[in-house]
N, C-alpha and C. Protein backbone atom coordinates (compact mmCIF):
# COMPACT_ATOMS: atom_id res chain seq x y z
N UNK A 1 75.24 38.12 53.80
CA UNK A 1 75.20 38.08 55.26
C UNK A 1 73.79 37.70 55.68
N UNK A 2 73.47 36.92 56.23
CA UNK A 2 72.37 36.10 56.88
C UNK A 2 71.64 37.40 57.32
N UNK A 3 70.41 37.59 57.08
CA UNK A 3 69.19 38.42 57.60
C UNK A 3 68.96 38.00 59.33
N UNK A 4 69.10 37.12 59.91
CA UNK A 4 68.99 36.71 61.09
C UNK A 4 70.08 37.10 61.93
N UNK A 5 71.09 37.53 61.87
CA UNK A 5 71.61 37.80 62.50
C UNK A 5 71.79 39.31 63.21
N UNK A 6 71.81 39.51 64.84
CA UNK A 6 71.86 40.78 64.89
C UNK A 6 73.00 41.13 65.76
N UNK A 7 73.25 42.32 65.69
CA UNK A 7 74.81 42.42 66.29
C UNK A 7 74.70 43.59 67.33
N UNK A 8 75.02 43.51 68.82
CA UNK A 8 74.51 44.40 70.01
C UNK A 8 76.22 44.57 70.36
N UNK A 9 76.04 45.94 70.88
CA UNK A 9 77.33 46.86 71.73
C UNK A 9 77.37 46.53 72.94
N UNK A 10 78.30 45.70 73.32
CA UNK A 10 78.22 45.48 74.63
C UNK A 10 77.51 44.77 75.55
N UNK A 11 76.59 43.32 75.27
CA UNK A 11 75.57 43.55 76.02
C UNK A 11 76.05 42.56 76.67
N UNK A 12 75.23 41.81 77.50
CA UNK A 12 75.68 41.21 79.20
C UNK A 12 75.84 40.04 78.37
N UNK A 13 76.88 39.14 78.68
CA UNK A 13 77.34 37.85 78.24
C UNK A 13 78.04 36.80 79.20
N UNK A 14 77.29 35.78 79.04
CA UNK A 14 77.98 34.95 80.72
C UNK A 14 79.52 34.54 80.02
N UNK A 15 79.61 34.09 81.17
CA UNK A 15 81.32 33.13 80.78
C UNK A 15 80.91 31.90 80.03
N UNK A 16 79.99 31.65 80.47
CA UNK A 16 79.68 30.03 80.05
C UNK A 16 79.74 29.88 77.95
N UNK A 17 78.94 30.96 77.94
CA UNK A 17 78.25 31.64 76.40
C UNK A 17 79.69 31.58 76.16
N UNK A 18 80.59 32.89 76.26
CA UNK A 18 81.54 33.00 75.34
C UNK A 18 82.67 31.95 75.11
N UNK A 19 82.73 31.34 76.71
CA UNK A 19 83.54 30.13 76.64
C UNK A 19 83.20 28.79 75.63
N UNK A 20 81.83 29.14 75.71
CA UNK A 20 81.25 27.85 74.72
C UNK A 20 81.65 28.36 73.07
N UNK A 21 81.30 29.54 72.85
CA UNK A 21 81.62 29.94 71.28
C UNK A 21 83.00 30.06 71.05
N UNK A 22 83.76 30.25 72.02
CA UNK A 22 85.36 30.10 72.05
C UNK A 22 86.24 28.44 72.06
N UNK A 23 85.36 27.68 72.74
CA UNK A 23 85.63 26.27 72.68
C UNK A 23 85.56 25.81 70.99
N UNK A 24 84.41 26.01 70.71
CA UNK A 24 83.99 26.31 69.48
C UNK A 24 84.64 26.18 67.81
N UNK A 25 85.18 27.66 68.40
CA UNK A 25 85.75 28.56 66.94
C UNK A 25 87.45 27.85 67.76
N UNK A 26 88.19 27.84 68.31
CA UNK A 26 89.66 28.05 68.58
C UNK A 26 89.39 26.14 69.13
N UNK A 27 90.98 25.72 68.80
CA UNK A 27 91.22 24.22 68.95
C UNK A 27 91.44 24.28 69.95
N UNK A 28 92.59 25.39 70.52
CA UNK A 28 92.85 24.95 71.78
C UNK A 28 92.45 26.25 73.08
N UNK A 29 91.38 26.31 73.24
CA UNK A 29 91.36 27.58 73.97
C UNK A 29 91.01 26.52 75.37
N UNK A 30 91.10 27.18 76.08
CA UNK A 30 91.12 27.09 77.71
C UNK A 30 90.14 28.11 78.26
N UNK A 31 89.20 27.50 78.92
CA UNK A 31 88.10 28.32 79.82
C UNK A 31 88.86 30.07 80.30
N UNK A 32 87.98 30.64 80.30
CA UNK A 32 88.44 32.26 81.03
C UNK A 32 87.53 32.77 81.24
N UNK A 33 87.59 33.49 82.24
CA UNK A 33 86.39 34.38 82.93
C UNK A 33 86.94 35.83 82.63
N UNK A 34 85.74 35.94 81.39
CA UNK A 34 85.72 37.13 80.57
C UNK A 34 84.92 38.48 81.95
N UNK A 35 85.13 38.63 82.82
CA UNK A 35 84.76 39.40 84.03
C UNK A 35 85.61 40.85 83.77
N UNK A 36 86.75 40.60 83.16
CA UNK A 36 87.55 41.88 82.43
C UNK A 36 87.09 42.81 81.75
N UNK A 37 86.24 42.21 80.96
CA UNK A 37 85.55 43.04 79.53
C UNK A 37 84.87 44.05 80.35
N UNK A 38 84.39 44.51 81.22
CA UNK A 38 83.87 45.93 81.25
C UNK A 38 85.02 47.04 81.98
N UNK A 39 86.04 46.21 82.57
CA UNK A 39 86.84 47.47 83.05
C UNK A 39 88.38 47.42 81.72
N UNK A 40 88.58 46.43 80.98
CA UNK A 40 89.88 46.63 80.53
C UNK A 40 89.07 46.86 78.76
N UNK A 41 87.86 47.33 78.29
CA UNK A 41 87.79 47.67 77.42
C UNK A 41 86.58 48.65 76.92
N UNK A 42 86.45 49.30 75.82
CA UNK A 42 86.48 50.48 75.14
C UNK A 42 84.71 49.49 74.92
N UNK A 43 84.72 48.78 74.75
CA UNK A 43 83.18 47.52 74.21
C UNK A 43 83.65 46.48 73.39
N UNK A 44 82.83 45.87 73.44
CA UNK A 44 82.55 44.45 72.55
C UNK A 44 81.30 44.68 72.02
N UNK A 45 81.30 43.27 70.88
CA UNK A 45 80.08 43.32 69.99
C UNK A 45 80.04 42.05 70.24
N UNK A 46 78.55 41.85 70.27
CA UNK A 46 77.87 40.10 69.73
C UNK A 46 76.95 40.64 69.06
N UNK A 47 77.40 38.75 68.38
CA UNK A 47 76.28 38.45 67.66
C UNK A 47 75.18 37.69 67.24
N UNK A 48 74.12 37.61 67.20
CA UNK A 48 73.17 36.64 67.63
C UNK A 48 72.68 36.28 66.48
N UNK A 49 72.01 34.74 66.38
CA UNK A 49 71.24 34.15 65.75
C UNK A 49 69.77 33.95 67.14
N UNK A 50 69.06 34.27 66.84
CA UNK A 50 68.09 34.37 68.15
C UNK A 50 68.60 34.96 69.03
N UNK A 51 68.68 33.89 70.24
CA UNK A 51 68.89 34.10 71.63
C UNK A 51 70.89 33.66 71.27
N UNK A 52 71.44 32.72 70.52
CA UNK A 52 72.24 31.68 70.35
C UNK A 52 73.68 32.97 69.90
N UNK A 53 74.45 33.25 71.37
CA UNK A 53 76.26 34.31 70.48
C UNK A 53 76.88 33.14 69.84
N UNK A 54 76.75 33.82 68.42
CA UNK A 54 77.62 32.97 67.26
C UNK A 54 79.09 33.88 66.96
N UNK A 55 78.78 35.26 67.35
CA UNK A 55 79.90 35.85 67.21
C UNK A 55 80.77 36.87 68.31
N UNK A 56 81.36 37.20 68.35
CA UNK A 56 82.34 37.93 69.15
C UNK A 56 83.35 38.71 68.52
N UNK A 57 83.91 40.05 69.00
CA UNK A 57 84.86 41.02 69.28
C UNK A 57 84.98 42.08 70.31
N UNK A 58 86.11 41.84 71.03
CA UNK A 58 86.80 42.62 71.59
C UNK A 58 87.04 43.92 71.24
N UNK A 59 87.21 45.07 71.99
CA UNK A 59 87.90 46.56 71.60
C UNK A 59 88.30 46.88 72.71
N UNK A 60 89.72 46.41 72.88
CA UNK A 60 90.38 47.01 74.35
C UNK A 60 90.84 48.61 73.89
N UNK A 61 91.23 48.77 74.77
CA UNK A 61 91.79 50.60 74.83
C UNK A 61 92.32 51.00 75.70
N UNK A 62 93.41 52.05 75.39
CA UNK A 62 94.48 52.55 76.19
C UNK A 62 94.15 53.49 77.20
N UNK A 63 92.79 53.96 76.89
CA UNK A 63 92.27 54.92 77.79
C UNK A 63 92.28 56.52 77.04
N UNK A 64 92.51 56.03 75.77
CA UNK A 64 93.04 57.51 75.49
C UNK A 64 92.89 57.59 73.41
N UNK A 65 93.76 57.24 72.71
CA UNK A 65 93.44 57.23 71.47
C UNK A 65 93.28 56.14 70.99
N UNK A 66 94.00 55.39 71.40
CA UNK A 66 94.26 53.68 70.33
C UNK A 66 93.69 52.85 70.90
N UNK A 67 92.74 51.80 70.15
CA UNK A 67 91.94 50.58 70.63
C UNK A 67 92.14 49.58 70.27
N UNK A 68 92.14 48.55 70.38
CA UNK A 68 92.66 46.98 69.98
C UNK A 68 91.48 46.31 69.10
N UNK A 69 91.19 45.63 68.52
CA UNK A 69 90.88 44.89 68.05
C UNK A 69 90.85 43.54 68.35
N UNK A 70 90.02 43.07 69.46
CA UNK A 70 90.85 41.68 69.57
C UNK A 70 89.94 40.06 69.83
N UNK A 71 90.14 39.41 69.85
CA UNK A 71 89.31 37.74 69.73
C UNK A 71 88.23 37.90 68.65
N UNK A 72 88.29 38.15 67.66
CA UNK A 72 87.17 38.18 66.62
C UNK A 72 87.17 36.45 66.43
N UNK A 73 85.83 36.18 66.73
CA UNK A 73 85.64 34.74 67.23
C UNK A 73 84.29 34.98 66.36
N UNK A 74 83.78 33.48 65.66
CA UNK A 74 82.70 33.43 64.97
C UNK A 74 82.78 31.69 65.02
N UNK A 75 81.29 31.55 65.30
CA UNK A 75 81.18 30.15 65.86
C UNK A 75 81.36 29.09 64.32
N UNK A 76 81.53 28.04 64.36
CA UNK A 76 82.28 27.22 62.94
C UNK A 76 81.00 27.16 62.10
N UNK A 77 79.76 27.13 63.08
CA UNK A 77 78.65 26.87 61.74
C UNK A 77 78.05 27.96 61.18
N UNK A 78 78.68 29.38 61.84
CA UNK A 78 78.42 30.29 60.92
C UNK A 78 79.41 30.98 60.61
N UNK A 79 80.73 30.59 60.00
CA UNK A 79 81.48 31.11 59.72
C UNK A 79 81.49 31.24 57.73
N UNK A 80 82.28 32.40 57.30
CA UNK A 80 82.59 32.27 55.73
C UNK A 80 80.87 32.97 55.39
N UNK A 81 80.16 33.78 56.45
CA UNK A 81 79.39 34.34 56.03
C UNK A 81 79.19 35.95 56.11
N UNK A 82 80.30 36.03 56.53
CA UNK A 82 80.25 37.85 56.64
C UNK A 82 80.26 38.17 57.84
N UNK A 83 80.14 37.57 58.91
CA UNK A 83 79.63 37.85 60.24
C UNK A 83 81.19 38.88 60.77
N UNK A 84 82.05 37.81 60.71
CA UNK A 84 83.33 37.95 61.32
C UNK A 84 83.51 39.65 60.76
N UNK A 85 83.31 39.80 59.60
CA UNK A 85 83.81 41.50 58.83
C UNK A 85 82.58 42.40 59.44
N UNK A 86 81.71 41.65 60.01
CA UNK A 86 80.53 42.64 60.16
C UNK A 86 80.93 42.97 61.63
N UNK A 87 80.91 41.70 62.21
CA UNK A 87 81.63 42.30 64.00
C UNK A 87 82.74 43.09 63.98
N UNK A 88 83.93 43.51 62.99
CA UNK A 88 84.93 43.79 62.73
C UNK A 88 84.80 45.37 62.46
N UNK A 89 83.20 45.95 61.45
CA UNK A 89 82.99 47.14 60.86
C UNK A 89 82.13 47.29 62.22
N UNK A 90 81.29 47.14 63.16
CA UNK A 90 80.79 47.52 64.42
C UNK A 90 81.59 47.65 65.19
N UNK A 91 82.90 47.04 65.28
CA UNK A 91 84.12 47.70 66.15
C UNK A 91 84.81 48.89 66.00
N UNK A 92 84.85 49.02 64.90
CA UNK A 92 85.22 49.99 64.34
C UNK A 92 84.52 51.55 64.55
N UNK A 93 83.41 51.46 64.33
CA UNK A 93 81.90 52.25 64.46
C UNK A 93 82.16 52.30 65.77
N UNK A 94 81.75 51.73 66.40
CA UNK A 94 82.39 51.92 68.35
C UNK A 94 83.51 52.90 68.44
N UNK A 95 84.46 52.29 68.01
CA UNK A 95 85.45 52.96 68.16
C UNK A 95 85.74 54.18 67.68
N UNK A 96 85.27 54.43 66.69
CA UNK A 96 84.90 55.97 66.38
C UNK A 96 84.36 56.57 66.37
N UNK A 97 83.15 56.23 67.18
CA UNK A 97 82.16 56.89 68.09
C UNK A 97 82.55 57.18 69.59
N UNK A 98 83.49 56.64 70.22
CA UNK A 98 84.22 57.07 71.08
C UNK A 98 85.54 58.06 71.05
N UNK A 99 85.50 58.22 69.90
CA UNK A 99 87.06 59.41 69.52
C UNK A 99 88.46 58.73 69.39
N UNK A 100 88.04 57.27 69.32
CA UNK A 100 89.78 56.49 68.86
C UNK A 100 90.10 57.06 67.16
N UNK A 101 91.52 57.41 67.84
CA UNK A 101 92.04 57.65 66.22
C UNK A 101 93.15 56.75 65.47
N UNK A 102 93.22 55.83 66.49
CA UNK A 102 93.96 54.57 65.86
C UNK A 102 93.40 53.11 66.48
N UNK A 103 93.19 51.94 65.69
CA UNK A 103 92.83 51.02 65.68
C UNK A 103 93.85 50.21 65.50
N UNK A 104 94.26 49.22 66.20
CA UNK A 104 94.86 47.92 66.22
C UNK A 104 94.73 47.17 66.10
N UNK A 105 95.33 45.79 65.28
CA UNK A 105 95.15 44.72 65.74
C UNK A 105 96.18 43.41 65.06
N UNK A 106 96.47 42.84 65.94
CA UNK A 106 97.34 41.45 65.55
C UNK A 106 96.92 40.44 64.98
N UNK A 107 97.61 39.72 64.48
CA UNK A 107 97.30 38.25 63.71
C UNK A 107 97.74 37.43 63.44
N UNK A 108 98.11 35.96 63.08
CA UNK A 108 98.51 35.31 62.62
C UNK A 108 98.55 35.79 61.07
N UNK A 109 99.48 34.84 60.44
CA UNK A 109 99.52 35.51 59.07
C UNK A 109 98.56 34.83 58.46
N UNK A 110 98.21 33.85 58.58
CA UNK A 110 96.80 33.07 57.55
C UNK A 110 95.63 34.21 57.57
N UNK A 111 95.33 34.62 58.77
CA UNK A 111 94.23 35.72 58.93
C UNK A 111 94.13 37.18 58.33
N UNK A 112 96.05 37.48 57.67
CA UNK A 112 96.44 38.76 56.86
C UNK A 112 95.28 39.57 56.00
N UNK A 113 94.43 38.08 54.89
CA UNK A 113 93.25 38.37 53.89
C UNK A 113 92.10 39.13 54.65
N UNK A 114 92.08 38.48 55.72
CA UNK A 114 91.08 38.56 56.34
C UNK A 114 90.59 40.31 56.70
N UNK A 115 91.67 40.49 57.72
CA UNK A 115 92.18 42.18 58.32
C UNK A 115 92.34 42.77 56.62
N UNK A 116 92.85 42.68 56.02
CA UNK A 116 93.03 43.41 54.93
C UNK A 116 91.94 43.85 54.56
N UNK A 117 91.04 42.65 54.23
CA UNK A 117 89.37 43.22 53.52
C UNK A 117 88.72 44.08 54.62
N UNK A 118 89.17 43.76 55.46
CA UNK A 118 88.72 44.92 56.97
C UNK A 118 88.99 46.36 57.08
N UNK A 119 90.36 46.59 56.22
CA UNK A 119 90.64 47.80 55.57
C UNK A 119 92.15 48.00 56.49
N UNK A 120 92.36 46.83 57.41
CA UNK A 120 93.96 47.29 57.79
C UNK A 120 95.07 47.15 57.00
N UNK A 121 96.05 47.88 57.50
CA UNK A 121 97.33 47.80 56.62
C UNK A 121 98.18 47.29 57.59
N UNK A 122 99.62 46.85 57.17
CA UNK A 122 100.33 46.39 57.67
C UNK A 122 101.30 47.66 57.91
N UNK A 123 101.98 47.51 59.48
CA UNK A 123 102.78 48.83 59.74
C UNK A 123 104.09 47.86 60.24
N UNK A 124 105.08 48.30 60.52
CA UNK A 124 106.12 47.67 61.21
C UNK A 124 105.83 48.22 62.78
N UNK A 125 105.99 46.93 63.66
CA UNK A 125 105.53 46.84 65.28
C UNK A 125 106.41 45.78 65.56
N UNK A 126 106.30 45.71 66.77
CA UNK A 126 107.35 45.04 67.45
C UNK A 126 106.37 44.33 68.79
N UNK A 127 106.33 42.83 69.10
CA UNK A 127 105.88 42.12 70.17
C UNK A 127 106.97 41.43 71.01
N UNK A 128 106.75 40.97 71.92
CA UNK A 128 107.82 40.50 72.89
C UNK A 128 106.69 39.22 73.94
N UNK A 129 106.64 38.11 73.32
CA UNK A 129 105.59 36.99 74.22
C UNK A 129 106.14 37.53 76.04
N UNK A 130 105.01 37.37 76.79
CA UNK A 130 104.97 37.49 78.21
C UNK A 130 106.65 36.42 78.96
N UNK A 131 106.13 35.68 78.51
CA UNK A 131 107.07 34.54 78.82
C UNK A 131 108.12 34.31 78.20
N UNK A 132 108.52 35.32 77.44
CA UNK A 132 110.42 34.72 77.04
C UNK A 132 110.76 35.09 77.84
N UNK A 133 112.08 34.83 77.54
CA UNK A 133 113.68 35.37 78.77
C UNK A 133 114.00 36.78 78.77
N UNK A 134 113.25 37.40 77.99
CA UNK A 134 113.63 38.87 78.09
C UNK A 134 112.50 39.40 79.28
N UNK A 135 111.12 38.45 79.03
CA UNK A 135 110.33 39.05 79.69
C UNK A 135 110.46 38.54 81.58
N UNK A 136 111.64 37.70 81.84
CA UNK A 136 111.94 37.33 82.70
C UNK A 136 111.02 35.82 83.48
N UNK A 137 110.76 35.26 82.14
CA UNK A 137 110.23 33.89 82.33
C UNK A 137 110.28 33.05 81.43
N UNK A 138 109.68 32.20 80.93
CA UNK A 138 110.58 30.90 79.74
C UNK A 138 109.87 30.57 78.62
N UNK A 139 110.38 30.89 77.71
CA UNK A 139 109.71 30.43 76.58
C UNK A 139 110.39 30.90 75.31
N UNK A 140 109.83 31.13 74.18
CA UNK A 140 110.32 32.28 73.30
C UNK A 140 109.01 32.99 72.66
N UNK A 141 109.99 34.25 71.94
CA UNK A 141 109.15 35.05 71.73
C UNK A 141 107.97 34.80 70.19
């Protein structure tokens, strides 16, 4: 893991920043005004090379025991260096420094290796996309 890099709880991050490291790391992401992150979650972590967020995670929360895990984003030219598992073990640390006793999180299945070395297991859960017909709009699940 790169000596230069340092990793902060929460700290002030424009839209522009994360949108740019999200343009980034994801093919198809679409601009968002991350303005959410202080009321719909538990903290986030970045991570810096200097001044420069190369990395990102989410920790939403229910308000109560269970926290999410979510956009673990690591910019392409520093990826395959540890960063991503390191923002992943500071979420964690957050999170159990706040009294969560369950941790979440979803994935694609290519990313399975990934969460695994992270120390998750696989449980049986159930999702339902916003937009199918069950959810009373179009798509599938």
């Amino acid at each position: 893991m790169p000596d230069t890099i340092r990793y902060l709880p929460s700290p002030t991050l424009a839209n522009d920043a994360l949108n740019e490291l999200f343009h980034n790391a994801w093919k198809d992401h679409a601009p968002v005004d991350f303005s959410y992150l202080p009321t719909h979650s538990l903290g986030w972590i970045g991570a810096f090379a200097g001044e420069r967020l190369v990395g990102f995670v989410n920790v939403a929360w229910d308000g109560g025991k269970h926290a999410f895990v979510l956009d673990t984003t690591v910019h392409r030219d520093y990826q395959r260096q540890g960063i991503g598992r390191a923002l992943v073990e500071h979420a964690l640390a957050l999170a159990r420094a706040k009294g969560v006793e369950w941790v979440h999180v979803d994935f694609e299945p290519g990313l399975e290796p990934f969460y695994r070395a992270c120390g998750f297991r696989a449980t049986a859960a159930g999702v339902l996309r916003g937009q199918s017909p069950r959810w009373g709009g179009s798509g599938e699940a």
